[in-house]
N, C-alpha and C. Protein backbone atom coordinates (compact mmCIF):
# COMPACT_ATOMS: atom_id res chain seq x y z
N UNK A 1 -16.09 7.83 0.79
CA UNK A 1 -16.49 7.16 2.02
C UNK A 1 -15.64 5.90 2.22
N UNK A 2 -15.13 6.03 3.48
CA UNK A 2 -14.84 4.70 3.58
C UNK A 2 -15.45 3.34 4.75
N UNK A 3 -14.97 2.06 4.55
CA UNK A 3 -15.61 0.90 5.47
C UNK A 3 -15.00 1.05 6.72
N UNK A 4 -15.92 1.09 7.66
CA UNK A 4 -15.44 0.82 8.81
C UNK A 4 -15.74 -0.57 9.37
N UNK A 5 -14.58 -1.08 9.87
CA UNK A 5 -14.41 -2.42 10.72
C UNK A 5 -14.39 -2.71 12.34
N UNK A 6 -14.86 -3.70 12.71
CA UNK A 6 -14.56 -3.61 13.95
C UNK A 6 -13.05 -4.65 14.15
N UNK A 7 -12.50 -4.98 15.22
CA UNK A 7 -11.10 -5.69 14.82
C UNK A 7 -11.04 -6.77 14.23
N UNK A 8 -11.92 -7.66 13.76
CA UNK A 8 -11.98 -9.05 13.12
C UNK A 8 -12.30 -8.38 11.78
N UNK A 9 -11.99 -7.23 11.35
CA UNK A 9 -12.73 -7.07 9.85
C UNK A 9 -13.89 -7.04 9.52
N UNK A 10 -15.01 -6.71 10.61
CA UNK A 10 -16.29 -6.90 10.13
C UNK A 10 -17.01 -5.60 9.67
N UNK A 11 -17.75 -5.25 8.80
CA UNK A 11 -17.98 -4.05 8.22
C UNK A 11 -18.97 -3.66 9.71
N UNK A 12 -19.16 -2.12 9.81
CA UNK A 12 -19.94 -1.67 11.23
C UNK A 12 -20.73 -0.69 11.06
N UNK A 13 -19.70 0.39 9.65
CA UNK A 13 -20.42 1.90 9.06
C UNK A 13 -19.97 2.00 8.10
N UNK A 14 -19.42 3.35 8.04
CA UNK A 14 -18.71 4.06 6.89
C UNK A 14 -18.50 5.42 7.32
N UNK A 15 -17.71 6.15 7.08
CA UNK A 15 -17.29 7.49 7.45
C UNK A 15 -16.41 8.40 5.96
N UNK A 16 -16.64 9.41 6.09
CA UNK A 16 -15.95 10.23 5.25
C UNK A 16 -14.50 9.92 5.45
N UNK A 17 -13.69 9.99 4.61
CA UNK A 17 -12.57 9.64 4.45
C UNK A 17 -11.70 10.85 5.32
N UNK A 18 -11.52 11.61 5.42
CA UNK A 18 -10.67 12.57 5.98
C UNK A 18 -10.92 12.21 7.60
N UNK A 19 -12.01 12.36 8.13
CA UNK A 19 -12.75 12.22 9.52
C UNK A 19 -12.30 10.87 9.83
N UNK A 20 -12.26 9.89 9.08
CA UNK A 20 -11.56 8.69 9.23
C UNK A 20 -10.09 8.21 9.94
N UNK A 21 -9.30 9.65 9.18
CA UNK A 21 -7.87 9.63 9.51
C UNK A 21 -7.49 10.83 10.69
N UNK A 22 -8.56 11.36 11.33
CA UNK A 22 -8.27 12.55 12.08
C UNK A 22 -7.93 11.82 13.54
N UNK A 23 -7.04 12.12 14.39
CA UNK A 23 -6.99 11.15 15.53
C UNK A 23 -8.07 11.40 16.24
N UNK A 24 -8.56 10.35 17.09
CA UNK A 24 -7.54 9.03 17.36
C UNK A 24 -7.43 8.39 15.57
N UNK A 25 -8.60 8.56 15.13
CA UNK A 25 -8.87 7.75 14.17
C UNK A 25 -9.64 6.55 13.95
N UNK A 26 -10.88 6.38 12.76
CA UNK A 26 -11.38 5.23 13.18
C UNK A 26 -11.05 3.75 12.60
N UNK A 27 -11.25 2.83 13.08
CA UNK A 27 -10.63 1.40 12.19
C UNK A 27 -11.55 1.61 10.92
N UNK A 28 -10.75 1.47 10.07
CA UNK A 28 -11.48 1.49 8.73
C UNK A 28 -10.49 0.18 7.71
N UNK A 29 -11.22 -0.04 6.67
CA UNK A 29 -10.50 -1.34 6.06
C UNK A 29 -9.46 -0.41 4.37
N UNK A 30 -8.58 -1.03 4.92
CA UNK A 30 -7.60 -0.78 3.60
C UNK A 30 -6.95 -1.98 2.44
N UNK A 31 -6.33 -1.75 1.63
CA UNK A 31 -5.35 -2.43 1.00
C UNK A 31 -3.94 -2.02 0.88
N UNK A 32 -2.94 -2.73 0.87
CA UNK A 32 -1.95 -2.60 0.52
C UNK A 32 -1.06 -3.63 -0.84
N UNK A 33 -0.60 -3.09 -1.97
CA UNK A 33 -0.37 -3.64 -3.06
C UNK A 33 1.55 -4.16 -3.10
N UNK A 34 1.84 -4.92 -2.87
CA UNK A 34 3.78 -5.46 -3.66
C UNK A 34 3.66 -5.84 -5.01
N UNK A 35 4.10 -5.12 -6.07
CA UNK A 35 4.24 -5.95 -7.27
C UNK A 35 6.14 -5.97 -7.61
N UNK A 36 6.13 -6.89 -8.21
CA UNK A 36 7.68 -7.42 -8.38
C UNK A 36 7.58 -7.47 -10.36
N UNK A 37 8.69 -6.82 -10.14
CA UNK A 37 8.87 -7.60 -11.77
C UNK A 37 9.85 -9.23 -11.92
N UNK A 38 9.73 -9.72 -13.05
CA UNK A 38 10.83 -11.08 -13.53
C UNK A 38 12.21 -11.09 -13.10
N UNK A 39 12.78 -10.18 -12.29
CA UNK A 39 13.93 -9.88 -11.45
C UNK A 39 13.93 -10.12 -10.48
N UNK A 40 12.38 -10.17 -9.72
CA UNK A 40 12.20 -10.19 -8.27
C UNK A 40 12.64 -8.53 -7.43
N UNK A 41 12.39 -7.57 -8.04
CA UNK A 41 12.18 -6.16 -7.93
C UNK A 41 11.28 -6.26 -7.41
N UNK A 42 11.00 -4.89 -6.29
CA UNK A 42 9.64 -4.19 -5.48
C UNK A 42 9.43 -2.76 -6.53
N UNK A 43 8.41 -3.03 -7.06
CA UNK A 43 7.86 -1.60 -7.21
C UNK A 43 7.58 -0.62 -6.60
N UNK A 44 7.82 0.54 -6.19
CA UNK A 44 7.76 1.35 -4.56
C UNK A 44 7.24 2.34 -5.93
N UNK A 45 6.56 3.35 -5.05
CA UNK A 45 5.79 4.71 -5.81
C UNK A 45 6.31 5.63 -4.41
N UNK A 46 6.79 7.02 -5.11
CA UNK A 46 6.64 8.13 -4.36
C UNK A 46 5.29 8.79 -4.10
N UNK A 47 4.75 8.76 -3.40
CA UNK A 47 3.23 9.56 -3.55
C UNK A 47 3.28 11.31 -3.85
N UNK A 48 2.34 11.77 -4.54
CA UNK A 48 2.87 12.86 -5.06
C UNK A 48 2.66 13.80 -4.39
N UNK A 49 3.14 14.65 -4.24
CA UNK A 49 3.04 15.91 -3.55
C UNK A 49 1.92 16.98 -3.16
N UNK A 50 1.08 16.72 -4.15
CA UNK A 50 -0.38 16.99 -3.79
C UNK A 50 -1.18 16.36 -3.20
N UNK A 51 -0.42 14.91 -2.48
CA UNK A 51 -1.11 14.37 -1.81
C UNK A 51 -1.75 15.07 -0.51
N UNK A 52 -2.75 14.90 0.11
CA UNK A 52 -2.91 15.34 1.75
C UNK A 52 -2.46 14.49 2.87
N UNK A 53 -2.45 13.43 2.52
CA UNK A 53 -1.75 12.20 3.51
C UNK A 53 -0.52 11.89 3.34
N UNK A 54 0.88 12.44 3.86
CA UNK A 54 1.86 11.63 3.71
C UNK A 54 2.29 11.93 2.22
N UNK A 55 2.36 13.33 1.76
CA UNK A 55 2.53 13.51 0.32
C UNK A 55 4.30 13.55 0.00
N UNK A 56 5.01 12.49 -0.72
CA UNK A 56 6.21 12.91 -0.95
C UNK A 56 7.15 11.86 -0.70
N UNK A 57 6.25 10.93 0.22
CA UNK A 57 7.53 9.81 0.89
C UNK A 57 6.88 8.74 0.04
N UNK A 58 7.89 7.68 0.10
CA UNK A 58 7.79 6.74 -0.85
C UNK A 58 7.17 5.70 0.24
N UNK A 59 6.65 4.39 -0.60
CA UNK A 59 5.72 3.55 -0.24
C UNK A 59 5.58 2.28 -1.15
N UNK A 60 4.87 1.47 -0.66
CA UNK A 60 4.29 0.12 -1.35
C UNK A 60 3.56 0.41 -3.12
N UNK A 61 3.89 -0.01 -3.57
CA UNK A 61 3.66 -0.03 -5.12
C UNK A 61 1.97 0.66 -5.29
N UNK A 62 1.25 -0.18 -4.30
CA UNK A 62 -0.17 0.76 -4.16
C UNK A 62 -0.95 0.58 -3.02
N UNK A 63 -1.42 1.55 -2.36
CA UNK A 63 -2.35 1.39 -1.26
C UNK A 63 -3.38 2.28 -1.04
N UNK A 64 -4.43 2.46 -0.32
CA UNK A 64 -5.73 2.65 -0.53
C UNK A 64 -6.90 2.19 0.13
N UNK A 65 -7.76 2.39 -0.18
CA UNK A 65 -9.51 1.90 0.61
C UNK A 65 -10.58 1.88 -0.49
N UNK A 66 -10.70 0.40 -0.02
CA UNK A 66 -12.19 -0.45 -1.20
C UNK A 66 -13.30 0.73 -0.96
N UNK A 67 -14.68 1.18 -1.71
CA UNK A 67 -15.22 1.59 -1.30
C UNK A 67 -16.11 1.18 -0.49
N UNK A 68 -17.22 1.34 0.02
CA UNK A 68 -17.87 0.35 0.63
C UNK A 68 -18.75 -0.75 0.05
N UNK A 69 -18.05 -1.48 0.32
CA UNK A 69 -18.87 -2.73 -0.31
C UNK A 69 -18.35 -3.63 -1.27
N UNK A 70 -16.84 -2.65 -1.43
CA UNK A 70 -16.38 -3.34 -3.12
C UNK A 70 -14.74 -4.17 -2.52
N UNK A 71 -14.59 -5.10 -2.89
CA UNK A 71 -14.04 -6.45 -2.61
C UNK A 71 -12.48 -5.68 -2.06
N UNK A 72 -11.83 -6.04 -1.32
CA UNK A 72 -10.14 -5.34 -1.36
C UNK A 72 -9.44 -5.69 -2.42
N UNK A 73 -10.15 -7.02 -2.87
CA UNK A 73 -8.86 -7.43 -4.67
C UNK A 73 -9.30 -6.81 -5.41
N UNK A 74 -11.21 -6.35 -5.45
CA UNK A 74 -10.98 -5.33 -6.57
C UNK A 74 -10.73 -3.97 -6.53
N UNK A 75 -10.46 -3.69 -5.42
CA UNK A 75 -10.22 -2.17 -5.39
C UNK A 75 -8.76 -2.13 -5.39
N UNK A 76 -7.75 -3.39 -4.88
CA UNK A 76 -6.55 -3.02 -4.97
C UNK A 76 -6.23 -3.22 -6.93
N UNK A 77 -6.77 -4.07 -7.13
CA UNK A 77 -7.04 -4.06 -9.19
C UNK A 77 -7.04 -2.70 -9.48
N UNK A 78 -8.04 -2.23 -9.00
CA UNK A 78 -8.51 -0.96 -9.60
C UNK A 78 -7.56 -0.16 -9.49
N UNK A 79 -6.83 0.12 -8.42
CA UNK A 79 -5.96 1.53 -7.74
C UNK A 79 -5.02 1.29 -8.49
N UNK A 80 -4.68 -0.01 -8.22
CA UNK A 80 -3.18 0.11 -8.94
C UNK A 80 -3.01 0.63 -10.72
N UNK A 81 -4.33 0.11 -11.78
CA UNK A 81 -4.48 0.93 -12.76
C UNK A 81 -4.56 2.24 -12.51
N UNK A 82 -5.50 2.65 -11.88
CA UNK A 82 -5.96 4.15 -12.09
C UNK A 82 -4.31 4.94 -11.39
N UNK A 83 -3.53 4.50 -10.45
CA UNK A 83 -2.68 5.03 -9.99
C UNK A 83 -1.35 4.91 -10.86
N UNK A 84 -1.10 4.02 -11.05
CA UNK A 84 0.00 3.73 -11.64
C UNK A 84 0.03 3.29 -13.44
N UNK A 85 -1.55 3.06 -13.91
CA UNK A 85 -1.52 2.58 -15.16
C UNK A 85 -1.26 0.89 -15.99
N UNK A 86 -0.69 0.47 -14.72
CA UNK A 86 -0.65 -0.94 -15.26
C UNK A 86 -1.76 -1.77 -14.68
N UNK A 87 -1.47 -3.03 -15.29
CA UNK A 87 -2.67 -3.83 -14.60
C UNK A 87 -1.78 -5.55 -14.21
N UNK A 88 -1.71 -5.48 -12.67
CA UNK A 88 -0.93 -6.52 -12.27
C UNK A 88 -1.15 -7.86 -13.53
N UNK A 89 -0.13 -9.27 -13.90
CA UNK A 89 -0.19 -10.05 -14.20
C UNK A 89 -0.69 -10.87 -13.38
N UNK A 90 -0.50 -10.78 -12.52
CA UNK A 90 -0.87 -11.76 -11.20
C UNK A 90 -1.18 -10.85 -10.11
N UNK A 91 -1.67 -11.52 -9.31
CA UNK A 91 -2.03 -10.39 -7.82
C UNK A 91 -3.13 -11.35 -7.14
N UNK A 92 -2.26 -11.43 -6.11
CA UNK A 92 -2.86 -12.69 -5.01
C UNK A 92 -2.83 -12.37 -3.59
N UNK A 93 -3.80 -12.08 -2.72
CA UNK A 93 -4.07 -11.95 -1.57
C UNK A 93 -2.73 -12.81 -0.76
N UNK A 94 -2.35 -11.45 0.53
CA UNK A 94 -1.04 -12.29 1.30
C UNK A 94 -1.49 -12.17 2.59
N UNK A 95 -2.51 -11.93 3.47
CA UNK A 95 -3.17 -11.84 4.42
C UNK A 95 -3.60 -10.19 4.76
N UNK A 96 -3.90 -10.55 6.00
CA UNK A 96 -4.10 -9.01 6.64
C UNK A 96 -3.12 -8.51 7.68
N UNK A 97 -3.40 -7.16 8.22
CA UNK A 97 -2.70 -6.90 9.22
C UNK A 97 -3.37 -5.39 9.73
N UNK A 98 -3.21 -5.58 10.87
CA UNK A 98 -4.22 -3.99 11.75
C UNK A 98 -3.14 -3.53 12.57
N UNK A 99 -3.19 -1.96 11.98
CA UNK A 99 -2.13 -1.08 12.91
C UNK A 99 -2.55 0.05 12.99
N UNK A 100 -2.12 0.71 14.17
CA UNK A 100 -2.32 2.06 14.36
C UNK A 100 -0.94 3.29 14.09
N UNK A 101 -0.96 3.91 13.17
CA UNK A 101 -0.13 4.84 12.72
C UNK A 101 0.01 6.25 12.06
N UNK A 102 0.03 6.72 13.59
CA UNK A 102 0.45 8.28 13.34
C UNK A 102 1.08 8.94 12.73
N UNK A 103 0.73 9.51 11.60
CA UNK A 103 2.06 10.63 11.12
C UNK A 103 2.21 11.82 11.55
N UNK A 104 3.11 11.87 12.30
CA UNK A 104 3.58 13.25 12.62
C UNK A 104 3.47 14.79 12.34
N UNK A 105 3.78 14.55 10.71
CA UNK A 105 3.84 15.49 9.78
C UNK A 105 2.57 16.28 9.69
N UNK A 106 1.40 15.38 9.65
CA UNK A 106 0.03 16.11 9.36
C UNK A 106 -0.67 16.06 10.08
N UNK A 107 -0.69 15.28 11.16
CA UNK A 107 -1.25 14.72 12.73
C UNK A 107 -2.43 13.93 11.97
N UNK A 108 -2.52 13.50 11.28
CA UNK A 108 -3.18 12.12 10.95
C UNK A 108 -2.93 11.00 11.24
N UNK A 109 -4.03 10.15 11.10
CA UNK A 109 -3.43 8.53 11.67
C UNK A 109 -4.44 7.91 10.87
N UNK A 110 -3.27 6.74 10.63
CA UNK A 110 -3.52 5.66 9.97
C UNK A 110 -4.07 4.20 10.85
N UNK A 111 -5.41 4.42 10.85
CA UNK A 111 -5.82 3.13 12.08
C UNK A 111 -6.73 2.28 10.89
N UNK A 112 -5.80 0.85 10.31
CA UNK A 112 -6.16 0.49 9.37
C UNK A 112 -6.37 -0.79 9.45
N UNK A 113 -7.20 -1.68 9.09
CA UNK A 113 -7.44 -2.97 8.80
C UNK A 113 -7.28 -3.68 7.55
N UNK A 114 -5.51 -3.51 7.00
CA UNK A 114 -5.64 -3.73 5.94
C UNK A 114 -5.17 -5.00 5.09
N UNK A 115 -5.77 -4.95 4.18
CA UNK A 115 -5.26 -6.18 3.26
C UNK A 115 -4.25 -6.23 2.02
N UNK A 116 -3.47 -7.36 2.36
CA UNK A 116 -2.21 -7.15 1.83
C UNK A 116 -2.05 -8.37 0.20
N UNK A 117 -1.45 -7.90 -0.67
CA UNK A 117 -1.81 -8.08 -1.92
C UNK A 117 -0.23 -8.21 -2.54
N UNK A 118 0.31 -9.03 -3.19
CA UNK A 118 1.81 -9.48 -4.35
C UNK A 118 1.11 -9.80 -5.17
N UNK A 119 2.02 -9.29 -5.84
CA UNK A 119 1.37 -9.79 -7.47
C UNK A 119 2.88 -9.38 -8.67
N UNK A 120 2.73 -9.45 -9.92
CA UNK A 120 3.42 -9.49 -10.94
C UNK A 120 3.17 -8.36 -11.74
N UNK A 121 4.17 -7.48 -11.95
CA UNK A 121 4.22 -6.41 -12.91
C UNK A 121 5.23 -6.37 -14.10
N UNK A 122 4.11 -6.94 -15.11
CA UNK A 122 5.22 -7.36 -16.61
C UNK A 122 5.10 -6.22 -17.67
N UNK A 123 4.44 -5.00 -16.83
CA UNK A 123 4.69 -3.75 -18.02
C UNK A 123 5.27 -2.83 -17.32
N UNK A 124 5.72 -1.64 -17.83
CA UNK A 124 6.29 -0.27 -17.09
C UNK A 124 5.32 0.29 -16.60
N UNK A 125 5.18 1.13 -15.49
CA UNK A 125 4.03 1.92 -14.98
C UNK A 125 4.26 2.91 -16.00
N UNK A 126 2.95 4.01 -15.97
CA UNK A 126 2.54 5.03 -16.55
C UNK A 126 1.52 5.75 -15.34
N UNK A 127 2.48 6.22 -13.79
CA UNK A 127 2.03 6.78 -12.96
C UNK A 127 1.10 8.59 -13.68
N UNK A 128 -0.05 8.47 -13.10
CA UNK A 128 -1.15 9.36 -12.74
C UNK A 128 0.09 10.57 -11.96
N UNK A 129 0.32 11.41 -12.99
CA UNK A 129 0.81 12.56 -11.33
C UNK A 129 0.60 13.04 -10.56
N UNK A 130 -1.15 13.27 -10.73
CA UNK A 130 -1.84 13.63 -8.91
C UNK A 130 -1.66 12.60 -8.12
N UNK A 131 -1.26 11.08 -8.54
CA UNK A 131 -1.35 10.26 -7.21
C UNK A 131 -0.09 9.86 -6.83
N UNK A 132 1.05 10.24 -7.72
CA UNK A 132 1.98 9.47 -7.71
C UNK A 132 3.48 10.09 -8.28
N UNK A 133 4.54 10.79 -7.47
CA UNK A 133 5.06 11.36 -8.03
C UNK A 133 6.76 10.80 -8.56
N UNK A 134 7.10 9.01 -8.51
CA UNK A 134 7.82 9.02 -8.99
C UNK A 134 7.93 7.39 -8.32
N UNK A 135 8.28 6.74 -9.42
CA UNK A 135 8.47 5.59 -9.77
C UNK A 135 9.82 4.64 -9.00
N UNK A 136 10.11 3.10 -8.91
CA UNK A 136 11.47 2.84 -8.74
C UNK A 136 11.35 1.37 -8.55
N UNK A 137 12.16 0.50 -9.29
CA UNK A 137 11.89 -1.01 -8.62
C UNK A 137 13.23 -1.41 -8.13
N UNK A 138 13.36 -2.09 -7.20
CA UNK A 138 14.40 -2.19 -6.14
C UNK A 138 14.65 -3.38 -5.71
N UNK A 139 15.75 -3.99 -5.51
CA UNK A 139 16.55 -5.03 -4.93
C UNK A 139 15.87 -4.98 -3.12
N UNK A 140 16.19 -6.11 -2.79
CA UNK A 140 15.78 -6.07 -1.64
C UNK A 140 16.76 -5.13 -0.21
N UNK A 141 17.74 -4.98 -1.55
CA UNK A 141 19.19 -4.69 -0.45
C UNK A 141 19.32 -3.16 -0.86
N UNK A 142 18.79 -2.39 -2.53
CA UNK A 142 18.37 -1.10 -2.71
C UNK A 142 17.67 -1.03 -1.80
N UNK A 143 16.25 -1.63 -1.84
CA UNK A 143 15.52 -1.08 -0.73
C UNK A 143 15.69 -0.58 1.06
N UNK A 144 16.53 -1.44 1.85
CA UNK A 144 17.32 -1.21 2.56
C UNK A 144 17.89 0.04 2.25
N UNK A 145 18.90 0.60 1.75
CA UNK A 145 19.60 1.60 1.64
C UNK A 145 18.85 2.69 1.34
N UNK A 146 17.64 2.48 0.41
CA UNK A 146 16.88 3.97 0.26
C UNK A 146 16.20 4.28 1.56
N UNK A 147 15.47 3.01 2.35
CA UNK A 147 14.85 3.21 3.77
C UNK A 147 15.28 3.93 4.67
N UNK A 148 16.80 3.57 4.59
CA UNK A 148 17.94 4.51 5.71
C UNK A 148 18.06 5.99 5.30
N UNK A 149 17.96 6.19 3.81
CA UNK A 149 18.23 7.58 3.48
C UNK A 149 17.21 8.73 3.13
N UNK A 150 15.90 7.91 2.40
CA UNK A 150 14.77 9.35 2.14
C UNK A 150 13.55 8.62 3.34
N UNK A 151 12.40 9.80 3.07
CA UNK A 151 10.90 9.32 4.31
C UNK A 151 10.85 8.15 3.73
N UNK A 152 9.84 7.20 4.19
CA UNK A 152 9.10 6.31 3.70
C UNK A 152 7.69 6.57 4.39
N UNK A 153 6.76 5.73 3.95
CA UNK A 153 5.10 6.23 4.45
C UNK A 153 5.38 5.71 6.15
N UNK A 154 4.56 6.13 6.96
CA UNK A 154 4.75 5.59 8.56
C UNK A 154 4.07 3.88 8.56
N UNK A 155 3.47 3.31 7.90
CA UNK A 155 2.99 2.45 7.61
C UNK A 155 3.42 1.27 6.57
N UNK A 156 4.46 1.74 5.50
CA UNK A 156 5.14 1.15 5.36
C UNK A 156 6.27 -0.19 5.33
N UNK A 157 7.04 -0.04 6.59
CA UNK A 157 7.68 -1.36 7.08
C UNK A 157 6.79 -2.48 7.63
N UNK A 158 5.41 -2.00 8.17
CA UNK A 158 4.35 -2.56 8.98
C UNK A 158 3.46 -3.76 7.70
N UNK A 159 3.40 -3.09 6.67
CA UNK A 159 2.88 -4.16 5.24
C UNK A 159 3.83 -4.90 5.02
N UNK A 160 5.05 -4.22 4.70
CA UNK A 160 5.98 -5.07 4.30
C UNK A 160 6.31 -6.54 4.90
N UNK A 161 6.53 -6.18 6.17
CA UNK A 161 6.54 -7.43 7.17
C UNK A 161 5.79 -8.35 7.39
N UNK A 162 4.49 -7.93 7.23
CA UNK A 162 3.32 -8.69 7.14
C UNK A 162 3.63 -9.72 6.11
N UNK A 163 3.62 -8.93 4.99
CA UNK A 163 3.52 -9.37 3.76
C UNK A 163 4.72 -10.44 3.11
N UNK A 164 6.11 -10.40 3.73
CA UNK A 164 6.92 -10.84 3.61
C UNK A 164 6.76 -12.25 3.39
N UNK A 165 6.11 -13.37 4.40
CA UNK A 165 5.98 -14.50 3.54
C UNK A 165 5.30 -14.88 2.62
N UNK A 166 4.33 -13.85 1.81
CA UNK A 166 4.10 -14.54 0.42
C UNK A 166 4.60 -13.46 -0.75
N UNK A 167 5.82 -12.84 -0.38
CA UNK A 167 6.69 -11.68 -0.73
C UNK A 167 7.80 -13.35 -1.37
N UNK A 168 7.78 -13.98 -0.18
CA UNK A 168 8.94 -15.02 -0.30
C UNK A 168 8.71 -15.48 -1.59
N UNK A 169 7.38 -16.35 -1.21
CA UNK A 169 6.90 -17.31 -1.90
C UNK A 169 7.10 -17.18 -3.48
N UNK A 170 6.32 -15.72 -3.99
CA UNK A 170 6.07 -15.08 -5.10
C UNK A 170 7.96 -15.01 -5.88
N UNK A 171 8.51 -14.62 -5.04
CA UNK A 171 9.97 -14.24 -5.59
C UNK A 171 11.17 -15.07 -5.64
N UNK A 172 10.80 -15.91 -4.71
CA UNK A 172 11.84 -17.30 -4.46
C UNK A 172 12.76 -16.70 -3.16
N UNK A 173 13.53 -17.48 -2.48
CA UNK A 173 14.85 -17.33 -1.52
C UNK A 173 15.73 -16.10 -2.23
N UNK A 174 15.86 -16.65 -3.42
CA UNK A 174 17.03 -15.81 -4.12
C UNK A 174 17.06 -14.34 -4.26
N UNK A 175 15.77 -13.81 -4.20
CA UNK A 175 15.40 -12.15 -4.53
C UNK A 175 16.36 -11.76 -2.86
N UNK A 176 15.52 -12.36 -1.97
CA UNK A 176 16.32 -11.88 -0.43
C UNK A 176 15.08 -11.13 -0.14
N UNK A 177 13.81 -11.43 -0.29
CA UNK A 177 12.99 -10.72 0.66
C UNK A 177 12.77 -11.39 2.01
């Protein structure tokens, strides 16, 4: 199940998760996770192929939906273990951001109210392969070049941007986020 919001983030219901993403789609509350390693690297995850949403294209280190009731820092805590196996060093709220985004591919949409999360990754992942089918940490200027060449999630550039000034903050001028 997931939370449904009205546009200020305020909880309203809850809906089954699939029915959630069927268009139009309803506002429901998400997270989105950046972890960097001591390089100032983005952790990006391929989502795995058994996914039903968007299975295959690469994405934000972790993203997801609190259940109802349960905090977005701890559910983005949580995902990112259960998904990837590590457990951020740091991980600090970078605001929110609400978008509406269609994927093509499956005619789902992503109509999300979500919350955006940097933090520090000082171990190697040990990705889950039902959630996650392949790993990569990236320069700001790799990242660029992989964007131009494989999918990325439709939602994607939309966190990133958001997220970018405490992307800064976390990494310094010098990384180039």
């Amino acid at each position: 199940m997931l939370e449904l919001v009205d546009e200020s983030g305020n909880t309203i219901g809850t809906a089954e998760k699939l029915s959630a993403h069927q268009a139009p789609g309803l506002l429901h509350r998400a997270f989105s996770v950046f972890l960097f390693d001591e390089r100032g690297r983005l952790l990006l995850q391929q989502r795995a192929l058994g996914k039903y949403h968007s299975p295959g294209v690469w994405s934000n280190t972790c993203c997801g939906h609190p259940y109802p009731g349960e905090s977005p820092f701890a559910a983005a805590a949580r995902r990112t273990h259960e998904e990837l196996g590590l457990s951020p060093s740091l991980l600090a709220q970078a605001g929110t951001v609400r978008y509406n985004h269609p994927d093509p591919a499956s005619g789902l949409v992503e109509q999300e109210y979500n919350h955006l999360f940097v933090g520090l990754a000082q171990t190697s992942p040990d990705p889950d392969p039902e959630e996650v089918g392949d790993t990569a940490f990236v320069t700001a200027e790799e990242l660029a070049k992989r964007h131009a060449e494989v999918p990325f999630s439709a939602w994607f550039m939309t966190v990133l941007d958001a997220a970018r000034p405490a992307i800064r903050e976390l990494t310094g001028d010098a990384a180039g986020w």
